[in-house]
Protein backbone atom coordinates (compact mmCIF):
# COMPACT_ATOMS: atom_id res chain seq x y z
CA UNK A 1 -27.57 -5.63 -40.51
CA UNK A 2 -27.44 -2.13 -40.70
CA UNK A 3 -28.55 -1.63 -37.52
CA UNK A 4 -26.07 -4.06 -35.62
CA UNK A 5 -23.39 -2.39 -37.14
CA UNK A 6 -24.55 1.09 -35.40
CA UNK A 7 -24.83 -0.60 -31.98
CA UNK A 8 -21.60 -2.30 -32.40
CA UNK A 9 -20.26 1.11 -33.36
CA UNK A 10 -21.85 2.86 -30.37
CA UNK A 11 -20.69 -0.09 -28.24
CA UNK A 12 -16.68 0.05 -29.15
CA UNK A 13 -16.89 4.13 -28.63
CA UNK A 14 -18.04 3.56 -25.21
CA UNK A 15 -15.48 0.74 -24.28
CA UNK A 16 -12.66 3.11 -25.78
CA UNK A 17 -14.01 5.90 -23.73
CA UNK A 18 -13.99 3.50 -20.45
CA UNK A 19 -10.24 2.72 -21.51
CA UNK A 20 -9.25 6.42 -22.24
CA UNK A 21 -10.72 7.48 -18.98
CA UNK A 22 -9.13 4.17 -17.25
CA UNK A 23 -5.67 5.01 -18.52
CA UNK A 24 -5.97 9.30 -17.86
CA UNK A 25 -7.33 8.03 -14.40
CA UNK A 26 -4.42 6.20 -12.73
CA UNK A 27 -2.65 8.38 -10.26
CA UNK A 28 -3.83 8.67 -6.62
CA UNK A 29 -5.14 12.21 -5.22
CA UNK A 30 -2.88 13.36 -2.50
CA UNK A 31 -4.01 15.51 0.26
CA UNK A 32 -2.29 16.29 3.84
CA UNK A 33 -4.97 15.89 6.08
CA UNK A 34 -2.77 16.72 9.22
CA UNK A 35 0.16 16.39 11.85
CA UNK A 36 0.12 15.71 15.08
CA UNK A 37 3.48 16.47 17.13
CA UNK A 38 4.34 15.34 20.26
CA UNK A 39 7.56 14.63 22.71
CA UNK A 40 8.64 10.71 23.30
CA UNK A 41 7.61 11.31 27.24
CA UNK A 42 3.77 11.08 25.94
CA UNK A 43 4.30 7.88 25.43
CA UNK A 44 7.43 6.61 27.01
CA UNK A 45 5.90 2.77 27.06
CA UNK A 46 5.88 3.00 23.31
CA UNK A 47 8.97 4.70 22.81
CA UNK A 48 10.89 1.89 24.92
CA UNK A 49 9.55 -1.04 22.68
CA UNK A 50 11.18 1.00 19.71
CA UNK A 51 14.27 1.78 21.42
CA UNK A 52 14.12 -2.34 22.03
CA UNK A 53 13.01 -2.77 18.34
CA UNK A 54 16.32 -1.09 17.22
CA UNK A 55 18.35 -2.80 19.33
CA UNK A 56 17.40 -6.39 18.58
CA UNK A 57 17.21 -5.14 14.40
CA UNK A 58 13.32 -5.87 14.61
CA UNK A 59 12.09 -2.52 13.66
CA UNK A 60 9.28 -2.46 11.22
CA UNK A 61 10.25 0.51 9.74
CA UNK A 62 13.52 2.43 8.47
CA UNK A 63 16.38 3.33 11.03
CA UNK A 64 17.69 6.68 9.75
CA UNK A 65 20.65 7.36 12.06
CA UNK A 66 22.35 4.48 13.79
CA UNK A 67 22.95 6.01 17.14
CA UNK A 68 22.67 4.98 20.75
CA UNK A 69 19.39 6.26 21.85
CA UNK A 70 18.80 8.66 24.58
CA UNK A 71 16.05 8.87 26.48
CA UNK A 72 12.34 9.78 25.70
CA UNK A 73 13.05 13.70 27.01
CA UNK A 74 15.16 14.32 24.04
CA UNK A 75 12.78 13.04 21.25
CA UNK A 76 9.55 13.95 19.63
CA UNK A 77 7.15 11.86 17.43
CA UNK A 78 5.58 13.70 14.19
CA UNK A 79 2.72 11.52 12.84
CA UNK A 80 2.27 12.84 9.25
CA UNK A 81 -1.81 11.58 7.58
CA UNK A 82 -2.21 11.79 3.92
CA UNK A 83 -6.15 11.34 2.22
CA UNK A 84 -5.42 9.08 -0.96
CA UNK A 85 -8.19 9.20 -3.20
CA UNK A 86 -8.43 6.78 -5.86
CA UNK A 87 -10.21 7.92 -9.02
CA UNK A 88 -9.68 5.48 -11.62
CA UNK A 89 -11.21 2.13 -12.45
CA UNK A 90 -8.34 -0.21 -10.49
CA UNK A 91 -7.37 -0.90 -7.25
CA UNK A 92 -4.47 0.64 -5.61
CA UNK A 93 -2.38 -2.55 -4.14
CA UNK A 94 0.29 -2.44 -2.12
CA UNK A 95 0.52 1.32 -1.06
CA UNK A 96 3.21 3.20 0.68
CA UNK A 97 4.08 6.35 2.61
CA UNK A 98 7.56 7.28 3.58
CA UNK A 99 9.08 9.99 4.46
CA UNK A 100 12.14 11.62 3.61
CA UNK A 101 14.61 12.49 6.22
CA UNK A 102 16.13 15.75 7.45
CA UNK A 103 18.58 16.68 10.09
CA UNK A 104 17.99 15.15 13.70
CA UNK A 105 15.24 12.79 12.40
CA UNK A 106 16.49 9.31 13.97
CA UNK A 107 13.78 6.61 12.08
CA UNK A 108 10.21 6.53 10.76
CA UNK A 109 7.54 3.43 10.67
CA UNK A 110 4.15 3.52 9.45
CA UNK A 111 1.07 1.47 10.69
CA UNK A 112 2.50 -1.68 9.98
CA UNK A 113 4.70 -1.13 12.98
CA UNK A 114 1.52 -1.25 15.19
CA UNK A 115 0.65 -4.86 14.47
CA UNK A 116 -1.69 -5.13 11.05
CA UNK A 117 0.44 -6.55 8.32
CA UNK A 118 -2.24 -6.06 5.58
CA UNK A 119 -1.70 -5.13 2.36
CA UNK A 120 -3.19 -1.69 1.84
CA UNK A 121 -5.65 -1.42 -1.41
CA UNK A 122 -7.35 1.48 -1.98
CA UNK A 123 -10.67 0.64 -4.38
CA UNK A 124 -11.16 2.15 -7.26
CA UNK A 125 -13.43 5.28 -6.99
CA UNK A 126 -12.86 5.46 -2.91
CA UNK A 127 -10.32 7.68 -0.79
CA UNK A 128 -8.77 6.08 2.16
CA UNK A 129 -6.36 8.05 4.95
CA UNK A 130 -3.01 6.69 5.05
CA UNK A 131 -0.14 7.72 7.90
CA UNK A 132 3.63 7.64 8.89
CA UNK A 133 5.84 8.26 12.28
CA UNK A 134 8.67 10.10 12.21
CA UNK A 135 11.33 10.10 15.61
CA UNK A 136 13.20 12.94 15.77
CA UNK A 137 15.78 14.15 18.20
CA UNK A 138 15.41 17.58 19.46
CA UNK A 139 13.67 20.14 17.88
CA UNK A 140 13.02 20.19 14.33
CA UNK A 141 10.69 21.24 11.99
CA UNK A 142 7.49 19.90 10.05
CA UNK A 143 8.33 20.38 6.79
CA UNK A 144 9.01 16.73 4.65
CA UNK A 145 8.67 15.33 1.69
CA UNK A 146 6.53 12.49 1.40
CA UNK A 147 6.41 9.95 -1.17
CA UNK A 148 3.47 7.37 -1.86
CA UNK A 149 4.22 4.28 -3.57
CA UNK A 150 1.13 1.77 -5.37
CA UNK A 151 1.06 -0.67 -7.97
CA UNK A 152 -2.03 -0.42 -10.45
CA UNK A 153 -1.59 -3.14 -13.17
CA UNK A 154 0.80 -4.71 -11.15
CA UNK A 155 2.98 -1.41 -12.41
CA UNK A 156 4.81 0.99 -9.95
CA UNK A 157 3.40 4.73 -9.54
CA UNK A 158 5.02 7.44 -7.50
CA UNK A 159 3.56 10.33 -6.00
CA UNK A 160 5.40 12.75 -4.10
CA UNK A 161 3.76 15.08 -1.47
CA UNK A 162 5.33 18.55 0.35
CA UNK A 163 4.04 18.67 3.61
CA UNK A 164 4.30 22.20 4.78
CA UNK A 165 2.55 23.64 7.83
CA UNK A 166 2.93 27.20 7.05
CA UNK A 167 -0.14 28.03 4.51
């Protein structure tokens, strides 16, 4: 008897350490793992299906500036990456990037833009790369603020990211 209680002891300590690390384990790792710039007339096929996008309201993404848009000479495309890195014991569902606007950005999109409509889950104790598009007209600068949303637990989490390509 004696010694069932000791292995039942030993046995709830190591389930409450599992559920202390579990719960101190729940936010994603952010990292910037780079940003690629580059003008509209790159890709001037792809930047005409999102000028048509716009027009007919069928833009997978978020129109920042309603505005009549120019042509691909006066625009540039900044295509922010983030590593996520999942520590804990639970999937990441439903995960997120956006970015938050400055002056002269016109809309962003994200991969879901390009076709796959998947869910992104990142599994527990895995890292998986993550990106976003933003259009901008004329010059502007890289510096944003980026902001990952994820349900673990079917709970919302937050994590917000300064992207800054001075250091």
């Amino acid at each position: 008897m004696k010694t069932a209680a000791i292995v039942l002891m030993i046995l709830a300590l190591v389930l409450s350490g599992v559920m202390v690390y579990g719960l101190f384990n729940t936010s994603l790792q952010v990292a910037g793992k780079g940003l690629e710039v580059y003008p509209a007339t790159e890709r001037a096929g792809e930047f005409e299906m999102i000028r048509q996008a716009v027009e007919n309201n069928s833009l997978i993404g978020t129109v920042v500036r309603e505005e009549e848009m120019g042509g691909p000479s006066e625009y540039n495309y900044f295509v922010y990456t983030l590593r996520l890195n999942n520590p804990g014991l639970v999937p990441a569902e439903m995960v997120e990037m956006q970015i938050t606007p400055q002056n002269g950005d016109v809309l962003f999109f994200d991969q879901r833009f390009y076709g796959s409509m998947d869910e992104i889950v990142i599994p527990p104790k895995s890292s998986q790369d993550i990106w976003c598009v933003m259009l901008t007209r004329g010059p502007s600068h890289a510096v944003r603020e980026l902001k990952v949303t994820y349900y673990l637990w079917g709970h919302p989490q937050e994590v917000k990211y300064i992207y800054d390509d001075s250091y």
